[in-house]
N, C-alpha and C. Protein backbone atom coordinates (compact mmCIF):
# COMPACT_ATOMS: atom_id res chain seq x y z
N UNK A 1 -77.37 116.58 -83.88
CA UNK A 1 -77.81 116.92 -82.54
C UNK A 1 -78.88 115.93 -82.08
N UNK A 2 -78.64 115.46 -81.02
CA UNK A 2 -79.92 114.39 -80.06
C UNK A 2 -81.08 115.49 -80.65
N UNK A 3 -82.40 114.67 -80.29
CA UNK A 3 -83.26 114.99 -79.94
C UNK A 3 -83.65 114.71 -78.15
N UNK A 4 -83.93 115.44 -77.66
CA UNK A 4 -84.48 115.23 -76.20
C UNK A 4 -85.55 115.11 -75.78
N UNK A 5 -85.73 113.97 -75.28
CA UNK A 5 -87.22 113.46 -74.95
C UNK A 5 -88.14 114.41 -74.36
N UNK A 6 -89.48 113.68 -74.09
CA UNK A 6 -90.79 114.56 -73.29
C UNK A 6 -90.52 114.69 -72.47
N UNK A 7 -89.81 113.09 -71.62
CA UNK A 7 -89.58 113.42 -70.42
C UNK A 7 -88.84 114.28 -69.68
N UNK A 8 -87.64 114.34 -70.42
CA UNK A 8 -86.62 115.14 -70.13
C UNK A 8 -86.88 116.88 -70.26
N UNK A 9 -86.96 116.96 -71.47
CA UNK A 9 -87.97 118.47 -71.95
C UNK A 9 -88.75 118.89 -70.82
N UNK A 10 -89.71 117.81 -69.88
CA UNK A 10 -90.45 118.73 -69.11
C UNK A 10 -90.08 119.18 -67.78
N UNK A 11 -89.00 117.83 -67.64
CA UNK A 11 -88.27 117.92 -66.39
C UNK A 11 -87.32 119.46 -66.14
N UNK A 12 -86.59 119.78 -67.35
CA UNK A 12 -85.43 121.09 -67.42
C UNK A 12 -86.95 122.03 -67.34
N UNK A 13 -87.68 121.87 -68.19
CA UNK A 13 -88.74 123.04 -67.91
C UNK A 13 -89.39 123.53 -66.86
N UNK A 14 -89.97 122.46 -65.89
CA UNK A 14 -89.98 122.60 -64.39
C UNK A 14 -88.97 123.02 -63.59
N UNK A 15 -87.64 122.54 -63.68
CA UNK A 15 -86.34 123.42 -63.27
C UNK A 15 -86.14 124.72 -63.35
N UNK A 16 -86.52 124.59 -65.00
CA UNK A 16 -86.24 126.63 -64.66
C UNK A 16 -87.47 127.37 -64.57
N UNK A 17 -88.86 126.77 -64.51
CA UNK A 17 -90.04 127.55 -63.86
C UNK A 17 -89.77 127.78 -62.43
N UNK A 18 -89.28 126.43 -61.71
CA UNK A 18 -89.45 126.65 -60.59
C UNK A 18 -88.18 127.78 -60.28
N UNK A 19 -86.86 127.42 -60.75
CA UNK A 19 -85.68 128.33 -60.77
C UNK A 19 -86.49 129.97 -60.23
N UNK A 20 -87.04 130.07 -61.36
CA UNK A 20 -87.30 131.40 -61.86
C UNK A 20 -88.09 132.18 -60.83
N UNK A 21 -89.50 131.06 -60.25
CA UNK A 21 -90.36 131.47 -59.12
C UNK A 21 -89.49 132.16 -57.82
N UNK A 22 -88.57 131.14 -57.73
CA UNK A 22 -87.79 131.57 -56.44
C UNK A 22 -87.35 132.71 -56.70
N UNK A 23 -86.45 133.07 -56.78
CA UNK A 23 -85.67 133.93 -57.53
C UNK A 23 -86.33 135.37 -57.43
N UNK A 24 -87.47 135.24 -58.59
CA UNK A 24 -88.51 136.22 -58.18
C UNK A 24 -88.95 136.53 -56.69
N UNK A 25 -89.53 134.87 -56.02
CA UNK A 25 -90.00 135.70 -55.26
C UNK A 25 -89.11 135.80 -53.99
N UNK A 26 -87.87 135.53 -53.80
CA UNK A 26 -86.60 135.92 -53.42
C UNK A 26 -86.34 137.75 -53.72
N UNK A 27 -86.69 138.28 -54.35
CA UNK A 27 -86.08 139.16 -55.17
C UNK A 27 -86.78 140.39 -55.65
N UNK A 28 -87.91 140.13 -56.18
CA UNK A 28 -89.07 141.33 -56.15
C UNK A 28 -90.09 141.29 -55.27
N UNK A 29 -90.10 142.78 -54.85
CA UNK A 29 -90.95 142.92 -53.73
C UNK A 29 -92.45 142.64 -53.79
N UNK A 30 -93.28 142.02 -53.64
CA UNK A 30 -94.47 141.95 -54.22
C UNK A 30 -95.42 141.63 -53.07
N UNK A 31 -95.52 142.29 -51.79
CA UNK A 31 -96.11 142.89 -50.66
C UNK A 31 -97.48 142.39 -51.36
N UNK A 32 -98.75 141.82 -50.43
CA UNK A 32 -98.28 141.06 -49.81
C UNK A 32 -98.47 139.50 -49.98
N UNK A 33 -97.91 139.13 -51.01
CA UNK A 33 -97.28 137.46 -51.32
C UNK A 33 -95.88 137.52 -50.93
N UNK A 34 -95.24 138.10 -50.35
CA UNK A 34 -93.75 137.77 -49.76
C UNK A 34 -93.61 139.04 -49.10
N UNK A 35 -92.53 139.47 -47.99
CA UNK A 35 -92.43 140.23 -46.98
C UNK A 35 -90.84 140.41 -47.33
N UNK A 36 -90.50 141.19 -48.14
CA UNK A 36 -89.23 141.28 -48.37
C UNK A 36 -88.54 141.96 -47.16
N UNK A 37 -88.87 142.97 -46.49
CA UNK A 37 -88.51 143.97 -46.10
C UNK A 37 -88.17 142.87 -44.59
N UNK A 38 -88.60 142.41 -44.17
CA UNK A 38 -87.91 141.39 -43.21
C UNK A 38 -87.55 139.95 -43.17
N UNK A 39 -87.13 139.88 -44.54
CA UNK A 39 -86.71 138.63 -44.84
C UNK A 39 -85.20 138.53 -44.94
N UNK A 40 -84.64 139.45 -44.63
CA UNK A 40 -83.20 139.21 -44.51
C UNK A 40 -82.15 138.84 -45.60
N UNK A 41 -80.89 138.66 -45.58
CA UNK A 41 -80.42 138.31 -46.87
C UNK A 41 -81.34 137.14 -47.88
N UNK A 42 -80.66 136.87 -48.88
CA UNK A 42 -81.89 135.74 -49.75
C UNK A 42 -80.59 134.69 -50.67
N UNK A 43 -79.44 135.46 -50.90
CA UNK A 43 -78.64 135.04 -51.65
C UNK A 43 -78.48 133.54 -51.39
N UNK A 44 -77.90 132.67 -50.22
CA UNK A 44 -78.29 131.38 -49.78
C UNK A 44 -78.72 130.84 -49.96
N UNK A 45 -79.86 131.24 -49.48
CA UNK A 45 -81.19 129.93 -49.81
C UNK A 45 -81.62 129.85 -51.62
N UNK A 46 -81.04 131.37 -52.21
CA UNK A 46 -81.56 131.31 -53.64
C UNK A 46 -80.14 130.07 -54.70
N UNK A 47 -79.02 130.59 -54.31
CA UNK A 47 -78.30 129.66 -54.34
C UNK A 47 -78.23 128.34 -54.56
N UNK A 48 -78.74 128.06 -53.27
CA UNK A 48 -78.89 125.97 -52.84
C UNK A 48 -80.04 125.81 -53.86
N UNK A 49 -80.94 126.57 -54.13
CA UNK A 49 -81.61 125.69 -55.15
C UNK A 49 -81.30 125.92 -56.79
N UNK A 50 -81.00 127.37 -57.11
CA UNK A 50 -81.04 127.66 -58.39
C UNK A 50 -79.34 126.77 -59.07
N UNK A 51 -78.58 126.54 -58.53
CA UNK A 51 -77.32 126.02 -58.58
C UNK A 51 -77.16 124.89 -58.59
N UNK A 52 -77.83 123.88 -57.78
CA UNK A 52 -78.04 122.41 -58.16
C UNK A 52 -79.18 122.12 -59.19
N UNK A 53 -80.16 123.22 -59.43
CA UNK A 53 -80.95 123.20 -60.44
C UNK A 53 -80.57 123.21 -61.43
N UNK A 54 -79.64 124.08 -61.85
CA UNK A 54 -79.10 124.34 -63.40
C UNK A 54 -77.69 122.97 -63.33
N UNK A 55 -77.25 122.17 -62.22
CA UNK A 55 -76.95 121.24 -62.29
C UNK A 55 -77.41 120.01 -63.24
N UNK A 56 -78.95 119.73 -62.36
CA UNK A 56 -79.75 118.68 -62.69
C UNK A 56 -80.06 118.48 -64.28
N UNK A 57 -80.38 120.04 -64.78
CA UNK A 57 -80.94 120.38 -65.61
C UNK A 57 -79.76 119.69 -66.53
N UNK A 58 -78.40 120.02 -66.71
CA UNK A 58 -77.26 119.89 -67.27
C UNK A 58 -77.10 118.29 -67.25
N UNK A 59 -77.21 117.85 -66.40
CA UNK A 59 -77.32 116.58 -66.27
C UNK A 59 -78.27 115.89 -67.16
N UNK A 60 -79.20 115.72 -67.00
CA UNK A 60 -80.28 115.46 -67.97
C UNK A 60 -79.84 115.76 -69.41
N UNK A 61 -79.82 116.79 -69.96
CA UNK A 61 -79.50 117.14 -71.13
C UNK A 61 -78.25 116.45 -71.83
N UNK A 62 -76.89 116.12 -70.47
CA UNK A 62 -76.00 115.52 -71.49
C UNK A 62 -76.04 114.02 -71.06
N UNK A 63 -77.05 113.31 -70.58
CA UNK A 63 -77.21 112.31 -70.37
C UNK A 63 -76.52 111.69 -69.50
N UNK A 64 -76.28 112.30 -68.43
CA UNK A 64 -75.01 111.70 -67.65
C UNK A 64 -75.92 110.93 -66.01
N UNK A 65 -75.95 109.83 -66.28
CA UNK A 65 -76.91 108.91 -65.63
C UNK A 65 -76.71 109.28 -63.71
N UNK A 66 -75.24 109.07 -63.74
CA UNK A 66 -74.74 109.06 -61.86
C UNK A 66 -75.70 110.21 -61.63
N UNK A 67 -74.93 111.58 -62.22
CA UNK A 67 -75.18 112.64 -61.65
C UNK A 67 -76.94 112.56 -61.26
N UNK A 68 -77.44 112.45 -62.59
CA UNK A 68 -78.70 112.81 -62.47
C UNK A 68 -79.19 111.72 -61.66
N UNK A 69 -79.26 110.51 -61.09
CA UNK A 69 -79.69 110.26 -60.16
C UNK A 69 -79.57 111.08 -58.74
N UNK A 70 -78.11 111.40 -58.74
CA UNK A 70 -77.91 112.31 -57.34
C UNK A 70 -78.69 113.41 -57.20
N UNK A 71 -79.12 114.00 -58.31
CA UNK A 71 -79.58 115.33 -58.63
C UNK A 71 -80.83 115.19 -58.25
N UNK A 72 -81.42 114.17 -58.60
CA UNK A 72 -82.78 113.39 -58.50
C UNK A 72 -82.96 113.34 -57.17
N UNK A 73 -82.42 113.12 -56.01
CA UNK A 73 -82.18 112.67 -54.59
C UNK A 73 -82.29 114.10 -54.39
N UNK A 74 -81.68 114.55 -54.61
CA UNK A 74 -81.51 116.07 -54.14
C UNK A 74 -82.68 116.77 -54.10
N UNK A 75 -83.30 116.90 -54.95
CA UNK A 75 -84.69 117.52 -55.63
C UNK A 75 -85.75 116.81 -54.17
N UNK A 76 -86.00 115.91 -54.43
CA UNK A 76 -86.76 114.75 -53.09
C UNK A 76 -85.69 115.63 -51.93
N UNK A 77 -85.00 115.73 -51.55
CA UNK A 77 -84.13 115.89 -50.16
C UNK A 77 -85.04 117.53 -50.16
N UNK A 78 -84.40 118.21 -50.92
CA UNK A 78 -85.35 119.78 -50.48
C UNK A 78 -86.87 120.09 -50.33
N UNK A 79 -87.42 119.10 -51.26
CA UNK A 79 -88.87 119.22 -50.86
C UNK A 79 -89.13 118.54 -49.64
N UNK A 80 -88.37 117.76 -48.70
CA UNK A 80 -88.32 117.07 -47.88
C UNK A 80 -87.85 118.32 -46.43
N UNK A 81 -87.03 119.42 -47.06
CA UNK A 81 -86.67 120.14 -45.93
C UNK A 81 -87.71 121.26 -46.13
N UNK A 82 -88.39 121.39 -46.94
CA UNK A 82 -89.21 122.25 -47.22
C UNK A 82 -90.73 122.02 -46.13
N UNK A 83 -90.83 120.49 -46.80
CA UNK A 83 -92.16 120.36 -45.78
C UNK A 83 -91.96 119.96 -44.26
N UNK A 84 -90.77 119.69 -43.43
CA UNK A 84 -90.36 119.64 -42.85
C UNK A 84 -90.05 121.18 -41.67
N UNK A 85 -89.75 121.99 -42.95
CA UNK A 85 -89.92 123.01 -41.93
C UNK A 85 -91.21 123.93 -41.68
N UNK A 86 -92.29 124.15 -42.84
CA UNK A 86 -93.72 124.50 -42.07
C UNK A 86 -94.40 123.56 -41.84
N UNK A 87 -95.01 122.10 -42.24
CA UNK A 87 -95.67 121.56 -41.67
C UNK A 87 -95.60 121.22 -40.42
N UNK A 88 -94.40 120.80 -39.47
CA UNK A 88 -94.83 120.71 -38.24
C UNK A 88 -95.52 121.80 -37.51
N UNK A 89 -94.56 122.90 -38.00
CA UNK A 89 -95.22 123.81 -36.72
C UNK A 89 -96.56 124.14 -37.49
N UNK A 90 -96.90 123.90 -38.88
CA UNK A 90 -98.70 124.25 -38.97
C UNK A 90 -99.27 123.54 -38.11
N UNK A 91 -99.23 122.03 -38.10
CA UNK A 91 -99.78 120.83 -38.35
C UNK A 91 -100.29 120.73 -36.67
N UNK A 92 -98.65 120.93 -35.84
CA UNK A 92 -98.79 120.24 -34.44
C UNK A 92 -98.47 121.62 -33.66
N UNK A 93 -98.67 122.61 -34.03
CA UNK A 93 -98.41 123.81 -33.19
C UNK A 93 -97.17 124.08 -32.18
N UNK A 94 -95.57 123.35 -32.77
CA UNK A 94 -94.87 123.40 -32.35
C UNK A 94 -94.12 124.58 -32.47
N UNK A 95 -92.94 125.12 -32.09
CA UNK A 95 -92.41 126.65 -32.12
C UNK A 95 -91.77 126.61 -33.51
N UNK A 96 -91.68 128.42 -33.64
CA UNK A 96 -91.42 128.68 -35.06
C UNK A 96 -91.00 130.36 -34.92
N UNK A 97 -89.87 130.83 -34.30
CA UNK A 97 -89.55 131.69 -33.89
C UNK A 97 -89.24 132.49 -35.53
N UNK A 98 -89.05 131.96 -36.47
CA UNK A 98 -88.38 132.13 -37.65
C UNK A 98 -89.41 133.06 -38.42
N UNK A 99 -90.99 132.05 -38.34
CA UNK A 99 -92.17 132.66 -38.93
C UNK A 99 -92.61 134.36 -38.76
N UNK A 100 -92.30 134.84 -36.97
CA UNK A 100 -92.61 136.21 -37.37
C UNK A 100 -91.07 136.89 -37.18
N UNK A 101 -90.15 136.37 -37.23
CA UNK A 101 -88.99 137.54 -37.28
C UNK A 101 -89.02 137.30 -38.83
N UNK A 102 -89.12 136.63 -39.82
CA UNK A 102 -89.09 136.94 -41.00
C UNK A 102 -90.68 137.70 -41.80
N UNK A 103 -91.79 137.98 -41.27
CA UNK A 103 -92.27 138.50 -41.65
C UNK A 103 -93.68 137.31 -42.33
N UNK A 104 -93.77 136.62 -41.91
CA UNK A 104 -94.31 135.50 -42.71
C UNK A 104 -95.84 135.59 -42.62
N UNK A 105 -96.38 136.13 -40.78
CA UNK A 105 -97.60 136.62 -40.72
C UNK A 105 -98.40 136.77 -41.29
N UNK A 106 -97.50 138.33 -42.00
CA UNK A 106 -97.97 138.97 -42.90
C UNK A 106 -98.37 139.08 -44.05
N UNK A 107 -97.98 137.66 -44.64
CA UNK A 107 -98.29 137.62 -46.08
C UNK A 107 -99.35 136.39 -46.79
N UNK A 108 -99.57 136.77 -47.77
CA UNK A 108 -100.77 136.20 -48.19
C UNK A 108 -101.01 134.76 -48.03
N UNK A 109 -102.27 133.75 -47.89
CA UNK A 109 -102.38 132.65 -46.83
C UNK A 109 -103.88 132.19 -47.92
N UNK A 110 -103.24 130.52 -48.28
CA UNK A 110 -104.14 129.71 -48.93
C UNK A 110 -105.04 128.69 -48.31
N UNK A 111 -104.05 128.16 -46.66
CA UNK A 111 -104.68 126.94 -46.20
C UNK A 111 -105.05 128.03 -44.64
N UNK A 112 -106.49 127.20 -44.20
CA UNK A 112 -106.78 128.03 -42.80
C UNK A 112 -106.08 127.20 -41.89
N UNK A 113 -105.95 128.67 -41.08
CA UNK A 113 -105.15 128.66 -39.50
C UNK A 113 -106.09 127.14 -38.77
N UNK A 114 -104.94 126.74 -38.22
CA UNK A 114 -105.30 125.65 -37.08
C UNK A 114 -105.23 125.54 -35.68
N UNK A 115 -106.37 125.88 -34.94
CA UNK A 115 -106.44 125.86 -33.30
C UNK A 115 -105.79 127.25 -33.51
N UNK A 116 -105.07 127.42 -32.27
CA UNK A 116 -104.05 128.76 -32.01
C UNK A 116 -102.51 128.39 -32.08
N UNK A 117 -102.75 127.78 -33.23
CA UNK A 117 -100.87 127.42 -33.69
C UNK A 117 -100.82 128.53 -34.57
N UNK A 118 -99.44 129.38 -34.26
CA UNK A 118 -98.63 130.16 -34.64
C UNK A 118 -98.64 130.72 -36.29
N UNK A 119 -98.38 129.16 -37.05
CA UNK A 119 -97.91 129.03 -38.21
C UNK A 119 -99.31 128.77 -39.18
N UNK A 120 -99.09 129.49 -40.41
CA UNK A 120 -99.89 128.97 -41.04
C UNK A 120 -99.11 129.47 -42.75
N UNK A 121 -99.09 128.11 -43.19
CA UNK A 121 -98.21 127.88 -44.55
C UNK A 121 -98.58 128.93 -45.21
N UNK A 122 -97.95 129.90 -45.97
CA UNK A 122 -98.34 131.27 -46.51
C UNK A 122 -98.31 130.54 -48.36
N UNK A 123 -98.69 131.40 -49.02
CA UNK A 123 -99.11 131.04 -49.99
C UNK A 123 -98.13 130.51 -51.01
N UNK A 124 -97.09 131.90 -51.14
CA UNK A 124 -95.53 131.80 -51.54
C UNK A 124 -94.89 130.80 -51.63
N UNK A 125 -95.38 130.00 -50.70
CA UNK A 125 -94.14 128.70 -50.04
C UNK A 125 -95.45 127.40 -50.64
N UNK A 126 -96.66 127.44 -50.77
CA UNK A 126 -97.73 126.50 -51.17
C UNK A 126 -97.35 126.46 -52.47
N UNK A 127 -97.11 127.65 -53.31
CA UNK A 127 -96.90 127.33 -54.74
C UNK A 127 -95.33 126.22 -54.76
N UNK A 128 -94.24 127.25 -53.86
CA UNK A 128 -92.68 126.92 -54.38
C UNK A 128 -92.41 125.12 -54.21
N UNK A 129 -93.62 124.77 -53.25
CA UNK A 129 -93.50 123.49 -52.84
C UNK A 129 -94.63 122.44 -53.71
N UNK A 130 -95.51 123.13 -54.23
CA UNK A 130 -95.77 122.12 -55.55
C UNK A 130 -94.88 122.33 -56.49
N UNK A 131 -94.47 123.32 -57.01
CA UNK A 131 -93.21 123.26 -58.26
C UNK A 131 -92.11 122.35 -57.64
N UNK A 132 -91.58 122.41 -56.36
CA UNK A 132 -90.53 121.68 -56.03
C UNK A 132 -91.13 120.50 -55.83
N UNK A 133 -92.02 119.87 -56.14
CA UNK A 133 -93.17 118.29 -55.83
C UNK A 133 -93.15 118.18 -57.54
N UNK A 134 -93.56 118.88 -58.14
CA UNK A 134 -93.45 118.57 -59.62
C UNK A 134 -91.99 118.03 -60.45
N UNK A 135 -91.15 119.10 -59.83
CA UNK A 135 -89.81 119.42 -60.52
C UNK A 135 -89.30 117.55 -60.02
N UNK A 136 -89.68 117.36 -58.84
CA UNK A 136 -88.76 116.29 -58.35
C UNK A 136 -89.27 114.85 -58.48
N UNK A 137 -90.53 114.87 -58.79
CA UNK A 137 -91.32 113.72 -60.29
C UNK A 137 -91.24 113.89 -61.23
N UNK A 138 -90.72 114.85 -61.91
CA UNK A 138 -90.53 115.04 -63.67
C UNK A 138 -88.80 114.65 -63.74
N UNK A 139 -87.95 115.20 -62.82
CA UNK A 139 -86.56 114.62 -62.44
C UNK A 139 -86.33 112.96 -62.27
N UNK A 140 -87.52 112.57 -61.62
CA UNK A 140 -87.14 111.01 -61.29
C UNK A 140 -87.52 110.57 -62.48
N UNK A 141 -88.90 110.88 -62.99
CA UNK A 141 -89.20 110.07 -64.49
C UNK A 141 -87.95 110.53 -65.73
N UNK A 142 -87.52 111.28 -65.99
CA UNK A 142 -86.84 111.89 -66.71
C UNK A 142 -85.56 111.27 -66.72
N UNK A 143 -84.83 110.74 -65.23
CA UNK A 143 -84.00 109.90 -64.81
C UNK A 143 -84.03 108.58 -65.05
N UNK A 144 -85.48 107.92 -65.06
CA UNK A 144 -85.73 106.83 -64.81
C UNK A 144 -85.53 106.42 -66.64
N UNK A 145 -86.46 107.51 -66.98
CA UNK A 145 -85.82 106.99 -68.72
C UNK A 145 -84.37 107.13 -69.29
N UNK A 146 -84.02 107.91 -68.79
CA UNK A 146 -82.08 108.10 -69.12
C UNK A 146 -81.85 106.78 -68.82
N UNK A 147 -81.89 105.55 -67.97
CA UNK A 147 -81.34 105.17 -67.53
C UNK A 147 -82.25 103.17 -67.78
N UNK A 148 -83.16 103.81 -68.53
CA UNK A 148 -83.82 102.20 -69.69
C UNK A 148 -83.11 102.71 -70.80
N UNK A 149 -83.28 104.23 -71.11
CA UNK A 149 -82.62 104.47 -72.57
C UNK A 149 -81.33 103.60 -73.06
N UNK A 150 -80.39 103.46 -71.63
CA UNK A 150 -78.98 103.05 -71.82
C UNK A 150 -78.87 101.46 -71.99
N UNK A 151 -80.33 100.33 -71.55
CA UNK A 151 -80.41 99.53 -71.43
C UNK A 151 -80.53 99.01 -72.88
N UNK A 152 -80.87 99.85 -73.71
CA UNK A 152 -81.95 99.48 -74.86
C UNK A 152 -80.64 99.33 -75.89
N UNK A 153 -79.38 100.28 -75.41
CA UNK A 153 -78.43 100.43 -76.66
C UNK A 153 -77.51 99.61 -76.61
């Protein structure tokens, strides 16, 4: 059996921490760090990430270089739609009709409100988006060595 590197080791480990966060906080009610009760279905959005996650993860492990670059892109692409969708409307007080029909108000809050913009990044989503900032630098390094590893043999 391989042994599997640090890099790699920490990368699947960030995968399924972060996996797991969502999921949870997708999933158990835990009032008020998430607003289940008007958050609407969850299956989707839990989906798109936990499913290309246990992808990436698979990737990595059997060394399969393409994928895990794509996988790698991917990881960068969601933290990319992630900050994309609260930072503007924190940042520039643009609309965010989404924030109180899902309940978002209401729940627990790390960074202070700005001017009288609407939005303010709730806590839930501050953690899921450093794990998804971690997961998707431990993915590229983790990638980046798969892929000297192959140079070396």
């Amino acid at each position: 059996m391989r042994r599997v590197d640090s890099a790699t080791a920490a990368a699947v480990t960030l995968l399924a921490l972060t996996s797991a966060y969502f999921v949870i906080d997708n999933y158990v009610p835990l009032y008020p760090w998430n607003n289940l009760t008007e958050a609407g279905p969850q299956l989707g959005s839990t989906l798109s990430m936990v499913i290309p996650y246990t992808v990436t993860a698979a990737a990595l492990l059997a060394r399969w270089r393409w994928p895990a670059v794509f996988m790698a892109g991917y990881c960068w692409v969601l933290l990319a739609l992630q900050i994309a969708t609260w930072y503007p409307p924190y940042l520039f007080g643009t609309s965010a009709a989404w924030y109180r029909v899902h309940g978002y108000e209401k729940t627990t809050k790390l960074l202070p409100g700005i001017d009288n913009h609407d939005v303010v990044v709730d806590a839930q989503h501050n953690v899921l988006q450093l794990l998804t900032l971690g997961t998707a630098v431990a993915v590229t390094l983790a990638t980046a060595r798969l892929w000297r590893g192959c140079r070396t043999s």
